[in-house]
Protein backbone atom coordinates (compact mmCIF):
# COMPACT_ATOMS: atom_id res chain seq x y z
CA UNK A 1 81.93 134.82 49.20
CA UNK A 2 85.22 135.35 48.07
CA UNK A 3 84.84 133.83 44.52
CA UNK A 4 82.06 136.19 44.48
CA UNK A 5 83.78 139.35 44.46
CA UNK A 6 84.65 139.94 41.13
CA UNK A 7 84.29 142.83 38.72
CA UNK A 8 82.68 146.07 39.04
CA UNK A 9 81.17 146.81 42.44
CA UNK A 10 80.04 150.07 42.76
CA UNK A 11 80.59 152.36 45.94
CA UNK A 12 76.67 153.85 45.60
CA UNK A 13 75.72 157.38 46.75
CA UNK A 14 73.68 157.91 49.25
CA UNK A 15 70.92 160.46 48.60
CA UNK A 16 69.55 162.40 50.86
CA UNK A 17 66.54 164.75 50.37
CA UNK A 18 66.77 168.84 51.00
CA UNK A 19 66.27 167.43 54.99
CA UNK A 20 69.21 165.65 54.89
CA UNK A 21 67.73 162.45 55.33
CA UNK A 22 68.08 159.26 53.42
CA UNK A 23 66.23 158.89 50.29
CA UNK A 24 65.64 155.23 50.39
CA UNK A 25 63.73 155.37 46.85
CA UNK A 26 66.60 157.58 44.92
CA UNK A 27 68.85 155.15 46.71
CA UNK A 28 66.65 151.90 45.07
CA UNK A 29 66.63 153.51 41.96
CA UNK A 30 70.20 153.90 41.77
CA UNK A 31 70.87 150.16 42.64
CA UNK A 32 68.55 149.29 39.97
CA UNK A 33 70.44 151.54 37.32
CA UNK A 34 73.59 149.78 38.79
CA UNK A 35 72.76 146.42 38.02
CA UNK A 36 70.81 147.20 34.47
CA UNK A 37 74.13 148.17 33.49
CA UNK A 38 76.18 145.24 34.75
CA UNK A 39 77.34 145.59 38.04
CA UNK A 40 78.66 142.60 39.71
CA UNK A 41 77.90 143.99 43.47
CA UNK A 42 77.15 147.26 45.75
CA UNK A 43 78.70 148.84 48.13
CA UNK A 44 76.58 151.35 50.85
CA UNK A 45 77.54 153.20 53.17
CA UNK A 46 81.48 153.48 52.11
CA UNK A 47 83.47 156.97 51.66
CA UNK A 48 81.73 157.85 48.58
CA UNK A 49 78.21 156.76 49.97
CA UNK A 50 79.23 159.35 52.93
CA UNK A 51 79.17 156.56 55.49
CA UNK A 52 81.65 158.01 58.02
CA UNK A 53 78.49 160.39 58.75
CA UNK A 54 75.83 157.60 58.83
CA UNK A 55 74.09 156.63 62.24
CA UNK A 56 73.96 153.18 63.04
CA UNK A 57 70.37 153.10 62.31
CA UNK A 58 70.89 155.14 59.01
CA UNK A 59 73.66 152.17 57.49
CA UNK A 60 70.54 149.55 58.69
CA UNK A 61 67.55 151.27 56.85
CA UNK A 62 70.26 152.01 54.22
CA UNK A 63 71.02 148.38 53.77
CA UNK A 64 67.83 147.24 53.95
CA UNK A 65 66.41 149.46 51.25
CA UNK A 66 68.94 148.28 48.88
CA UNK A 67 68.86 144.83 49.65
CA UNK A 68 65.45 144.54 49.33
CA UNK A 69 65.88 146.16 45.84
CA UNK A 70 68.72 143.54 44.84
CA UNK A 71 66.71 140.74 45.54
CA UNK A 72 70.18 138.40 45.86
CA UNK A 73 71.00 139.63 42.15
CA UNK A 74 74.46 140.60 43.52
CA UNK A 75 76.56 140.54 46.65
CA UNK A 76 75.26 143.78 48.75
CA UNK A 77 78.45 145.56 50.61
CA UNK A 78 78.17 147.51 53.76
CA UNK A 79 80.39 150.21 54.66
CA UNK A 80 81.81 150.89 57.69
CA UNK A 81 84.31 153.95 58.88
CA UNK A 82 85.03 153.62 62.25
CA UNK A 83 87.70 154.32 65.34
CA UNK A 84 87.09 151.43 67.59
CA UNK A 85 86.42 148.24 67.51
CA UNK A 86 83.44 148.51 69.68
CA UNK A 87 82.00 150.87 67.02
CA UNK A 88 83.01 148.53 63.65
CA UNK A 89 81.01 145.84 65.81
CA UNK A 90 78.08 147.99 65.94
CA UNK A 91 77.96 149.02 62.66
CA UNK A 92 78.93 145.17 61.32
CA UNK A 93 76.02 144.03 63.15
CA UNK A 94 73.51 146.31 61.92
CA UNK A 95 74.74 145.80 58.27
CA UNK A 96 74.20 142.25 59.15
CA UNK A 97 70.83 142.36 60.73
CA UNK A 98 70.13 144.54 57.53
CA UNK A 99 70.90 141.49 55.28
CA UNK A 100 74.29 142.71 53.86
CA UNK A 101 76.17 139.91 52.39
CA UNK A 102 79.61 141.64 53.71
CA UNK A 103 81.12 144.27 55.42
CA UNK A 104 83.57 146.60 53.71
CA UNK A 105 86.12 148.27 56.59
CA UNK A 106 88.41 150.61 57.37
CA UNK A 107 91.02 150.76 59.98
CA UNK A 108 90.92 152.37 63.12
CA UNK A 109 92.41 155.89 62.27
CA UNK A 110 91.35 159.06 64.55
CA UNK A 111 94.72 160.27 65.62
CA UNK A 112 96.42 157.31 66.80
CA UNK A 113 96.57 154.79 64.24
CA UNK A 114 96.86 151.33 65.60
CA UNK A 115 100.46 149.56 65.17
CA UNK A 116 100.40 145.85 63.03
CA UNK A 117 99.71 143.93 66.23
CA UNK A 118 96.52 145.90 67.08
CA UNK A 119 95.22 146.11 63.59
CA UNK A 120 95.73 142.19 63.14
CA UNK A 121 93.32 141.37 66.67
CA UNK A 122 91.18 144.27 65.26
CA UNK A 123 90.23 142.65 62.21
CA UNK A 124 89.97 138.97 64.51
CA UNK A 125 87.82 140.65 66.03
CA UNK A 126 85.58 141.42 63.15
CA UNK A 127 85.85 138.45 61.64
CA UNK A 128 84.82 136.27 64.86
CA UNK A 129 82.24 138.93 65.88
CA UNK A 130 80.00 140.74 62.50
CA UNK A 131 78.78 137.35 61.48
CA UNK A 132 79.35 138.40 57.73
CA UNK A 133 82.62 138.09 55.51
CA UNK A 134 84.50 141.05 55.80
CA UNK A 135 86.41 143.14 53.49
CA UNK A 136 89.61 145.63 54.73
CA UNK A 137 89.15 148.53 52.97
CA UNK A 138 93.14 150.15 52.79
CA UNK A 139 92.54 153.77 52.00
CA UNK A 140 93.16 155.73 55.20
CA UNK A 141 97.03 157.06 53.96
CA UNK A 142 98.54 157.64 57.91
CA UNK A 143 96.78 154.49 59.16
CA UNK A 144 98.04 152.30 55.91
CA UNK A 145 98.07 148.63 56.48
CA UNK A 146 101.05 147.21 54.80
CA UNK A 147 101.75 144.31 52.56
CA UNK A 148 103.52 142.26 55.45
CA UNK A 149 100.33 142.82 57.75
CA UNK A 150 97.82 142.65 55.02
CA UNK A 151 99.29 139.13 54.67
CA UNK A 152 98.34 138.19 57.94
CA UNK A 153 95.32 140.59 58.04
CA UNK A 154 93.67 138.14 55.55
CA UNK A 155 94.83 134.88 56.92
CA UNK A 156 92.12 135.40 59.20
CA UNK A 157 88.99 133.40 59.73
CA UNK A 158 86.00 135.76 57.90
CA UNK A 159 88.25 138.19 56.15
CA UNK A 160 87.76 137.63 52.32
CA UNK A 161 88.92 140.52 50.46
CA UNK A 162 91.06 143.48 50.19
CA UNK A 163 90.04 146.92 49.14
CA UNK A 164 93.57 148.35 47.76
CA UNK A 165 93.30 152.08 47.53
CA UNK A 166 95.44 155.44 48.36
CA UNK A 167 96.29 156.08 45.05
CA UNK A 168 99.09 153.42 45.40
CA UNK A 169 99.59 151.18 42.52
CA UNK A 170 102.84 149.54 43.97
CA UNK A 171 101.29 148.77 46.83
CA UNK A 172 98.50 147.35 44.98
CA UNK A 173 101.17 145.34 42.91
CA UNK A 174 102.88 144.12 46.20
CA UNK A 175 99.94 142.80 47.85
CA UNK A 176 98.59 141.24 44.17
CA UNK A 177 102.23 139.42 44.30
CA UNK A 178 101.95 137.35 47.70
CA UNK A 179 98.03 137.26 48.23
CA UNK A 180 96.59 136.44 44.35
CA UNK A 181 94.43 133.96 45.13
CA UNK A 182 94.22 133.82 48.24
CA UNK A 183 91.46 136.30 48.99
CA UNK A 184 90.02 139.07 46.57
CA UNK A 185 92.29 141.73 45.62
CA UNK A 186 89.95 144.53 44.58
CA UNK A 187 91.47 147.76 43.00
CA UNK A 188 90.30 151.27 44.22
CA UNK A 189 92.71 153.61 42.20
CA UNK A 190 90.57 154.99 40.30
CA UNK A 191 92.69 157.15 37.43
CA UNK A 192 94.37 154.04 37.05
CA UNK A 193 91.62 150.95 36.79
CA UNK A 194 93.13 149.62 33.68
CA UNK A 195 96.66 148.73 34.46
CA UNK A 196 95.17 146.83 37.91
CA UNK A 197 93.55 145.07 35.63
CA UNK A 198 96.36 144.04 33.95
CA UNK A 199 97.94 143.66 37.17
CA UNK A 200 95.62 141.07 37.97
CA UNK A 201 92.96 142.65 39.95
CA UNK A 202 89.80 140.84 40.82
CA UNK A 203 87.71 143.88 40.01
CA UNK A 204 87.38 147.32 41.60
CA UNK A 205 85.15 149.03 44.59
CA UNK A 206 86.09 152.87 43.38
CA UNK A 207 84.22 156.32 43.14
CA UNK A 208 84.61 156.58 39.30
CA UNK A 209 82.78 153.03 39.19
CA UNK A 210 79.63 154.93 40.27
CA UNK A 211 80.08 158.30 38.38
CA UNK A 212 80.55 156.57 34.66
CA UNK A 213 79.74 152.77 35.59
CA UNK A 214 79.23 151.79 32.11
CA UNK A 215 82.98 152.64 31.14
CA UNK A 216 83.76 151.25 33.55
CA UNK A 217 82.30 147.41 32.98
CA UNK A 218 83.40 148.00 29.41
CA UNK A 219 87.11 148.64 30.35
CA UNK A 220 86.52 145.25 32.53
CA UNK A 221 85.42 143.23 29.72
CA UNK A 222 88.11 144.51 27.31
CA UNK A 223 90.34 143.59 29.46
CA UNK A 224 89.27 140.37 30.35
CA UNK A 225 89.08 139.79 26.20
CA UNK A 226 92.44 140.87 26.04
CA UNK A 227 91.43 143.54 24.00
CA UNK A 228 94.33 146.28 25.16
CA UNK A 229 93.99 148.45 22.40
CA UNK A 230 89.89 149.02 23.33
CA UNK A 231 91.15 149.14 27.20
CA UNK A 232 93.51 151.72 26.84
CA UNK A 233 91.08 153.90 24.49
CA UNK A 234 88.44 153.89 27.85
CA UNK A 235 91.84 154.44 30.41
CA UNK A 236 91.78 158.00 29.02
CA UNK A 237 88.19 158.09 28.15
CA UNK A 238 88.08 157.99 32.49
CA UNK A 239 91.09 159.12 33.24
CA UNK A 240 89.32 162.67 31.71
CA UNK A 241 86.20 161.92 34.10
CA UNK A 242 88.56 161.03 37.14
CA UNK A 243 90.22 164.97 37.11
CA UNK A 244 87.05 166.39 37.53
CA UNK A 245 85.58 164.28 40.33
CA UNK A 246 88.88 164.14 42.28
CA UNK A 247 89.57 166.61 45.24
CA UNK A 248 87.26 168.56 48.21
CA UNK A 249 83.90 166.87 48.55
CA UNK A 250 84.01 163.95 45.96
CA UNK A 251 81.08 162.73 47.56
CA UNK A 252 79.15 166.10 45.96
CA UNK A 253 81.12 165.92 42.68
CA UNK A 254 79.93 162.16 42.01
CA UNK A 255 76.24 163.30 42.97
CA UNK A 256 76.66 166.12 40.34
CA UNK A 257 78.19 163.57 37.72
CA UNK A 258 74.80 161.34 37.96
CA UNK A 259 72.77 164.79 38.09
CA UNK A 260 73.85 165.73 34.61
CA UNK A 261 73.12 162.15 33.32
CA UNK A 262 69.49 161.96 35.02
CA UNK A 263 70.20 160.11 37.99
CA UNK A 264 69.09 161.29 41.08
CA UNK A 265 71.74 161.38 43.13
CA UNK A 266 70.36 163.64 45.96
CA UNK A 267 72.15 166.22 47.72
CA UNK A 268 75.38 165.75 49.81
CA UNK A 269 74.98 166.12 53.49
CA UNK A 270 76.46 169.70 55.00
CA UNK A 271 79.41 170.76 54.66
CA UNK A 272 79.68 169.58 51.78
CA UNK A 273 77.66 172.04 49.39
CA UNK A 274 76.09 171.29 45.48
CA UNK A 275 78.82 171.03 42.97
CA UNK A 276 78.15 174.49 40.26
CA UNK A 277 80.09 176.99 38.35
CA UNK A 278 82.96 176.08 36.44
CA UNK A 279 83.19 172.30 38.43
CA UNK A 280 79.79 171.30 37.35
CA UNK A 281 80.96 172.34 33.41
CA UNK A 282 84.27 170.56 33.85
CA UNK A 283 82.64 167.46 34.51
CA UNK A 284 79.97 168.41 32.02
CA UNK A 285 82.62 168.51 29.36
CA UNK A 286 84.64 165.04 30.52
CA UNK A 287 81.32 163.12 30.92
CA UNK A 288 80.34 164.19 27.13
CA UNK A 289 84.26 163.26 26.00
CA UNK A 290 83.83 160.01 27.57
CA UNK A 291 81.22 159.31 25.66
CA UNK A 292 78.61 159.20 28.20
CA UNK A 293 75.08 160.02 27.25
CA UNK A 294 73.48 163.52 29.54
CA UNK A 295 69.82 164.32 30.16
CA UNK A 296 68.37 166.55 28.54
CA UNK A 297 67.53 168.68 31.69
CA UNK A 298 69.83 167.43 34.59
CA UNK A 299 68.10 166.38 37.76
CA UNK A 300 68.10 168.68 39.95
């Protein structure tokens, strides 16, 4: 599985319809776009696919839907945001009855973030119990894992990968210095995709993957090329993108993104509210800098 997470993965949306309810065919639509466009993988269910709010039954149909649609194309990735372990269990094993190939994790972080020791058994316990490779997603900043912990964090039987984010690049450097090769290092800072790249970065599971995702596999490639000059033209192209999208309710501000480019992205779930006004031109304006083609009437 490991060897397998490479390039861009996608964090997808989740749609839901003016209910509030899961739109399993925007959501099978959207996977398809994903892949036509060269997406290595898909992630449901994380922070951008407002998983912290999904039911346990609502990450299974979710899964399913999209798995279904992928056909074994690429790895599917379930997310899971949860405060115990009891609850990442429940949500692992759903994803996995669902026919995820992995589950993408956060930390325990309600309050009273676990110390090393805990977070170590909690992610033994994952990797012993989900029945599916398993994927520590770093992004919660006061429950941070760090680099001497990660290090054992991923010495552990099922854990494959590492989703770096927090908007830390050194960290992302630190851990790329004593665990390249070891497991997957994937990159989630999104304004700055190109120099983890450089860094050495296996690929990326990150927000502005799903807003612009064909940028996004072209800054791969150029970098993989070694074509820096190309690379650093598409850092700012996104970098642009990133400013808009960043801040309250990203969640709403990628679904408005795919809205102006014809993909039905669905509404965000309450309280988050539809992205309009001067937002919705911002991002107007950086998707049409970055060279990204807009429909001709947005989705609504």
């Amino acid at each position: 599985m490991r060897e397998g997470l490479r390039g861009i993965i996608p964090p997808m949306v989740t749609p839901f319809d003016e209910a509030e309810d899961v739109d399993v065919g925007a959501l099978q639509g959207e996977a398809e776009y994903l892949l036509s466009v060269g997406a290595t993988g898909v992630v449901v269910g994380g922070s951008t696919g407002e998983g912290a709010g999904l039911l346990v039954e609502e990450v299974h149909r979710a899964v399913r839907a999209v798995v279904e649609q992928v056909r074994g194309r690429v790895p599917v990735i379930a997310g899971a945001v949860p405060d115990t372990t009891r609850e990442a269990l429940v949500l692992g094993r759903a994803a996995r009855e669902a026919g995820a190939d992995a589950l993408q994790v956060t930390p325990p972080h309600y309050l009273f973030p676990p110390g090393p020791e805990e977070v170590v058994e909690y992610y033994r316990a994952l990797g012993e119990g989900v029945g599916v490779p398993v994927i520590v997603y770093n992004v919660v900043p006061w429950a941070t894992i760090e680099v001497g912990t990660l290090r054992r964090v991923i010495e552990l039987p099922g854990v494959v990968g590492v989703k770096q984010s927090g908007g830390d690049l050194h960290k992302l450097a630190d851990l790329l210095d004593v665990a390249k090769g070891h497991t997957a290092i994937l990159t989630a800072v999104d304004d700055l995709l190109y120099p983890s790249f450089v860094l050495g970065a296996d690929g990326a599971i990150a927000a502005i993957l799903t807003a612009v995702p064909t940028v996004c596999v072209e800054l791969f490639r150029a970098v993989e090329g070694g074509d820096h000059g190309r690379a650093l033209q598409l850092h700012h192209r996104l970098l642009r993108v990133w400013h808009t999208l960043e801040g309250p309710n990203l969640p709403a501000r990628v679904k408005a993104a795919l809205r102006l480019q014809g993909r039905p992205g669905g509404r965000a779930r309450h309280p988050m509210t539809p992205v309009g006004g001067e937002d919705l031109e911002r991002i107007r304006e950086a998707l049409q800098a970055a060279g990204v083609p807009l429909a001709a009437t947005p989705v609504v």
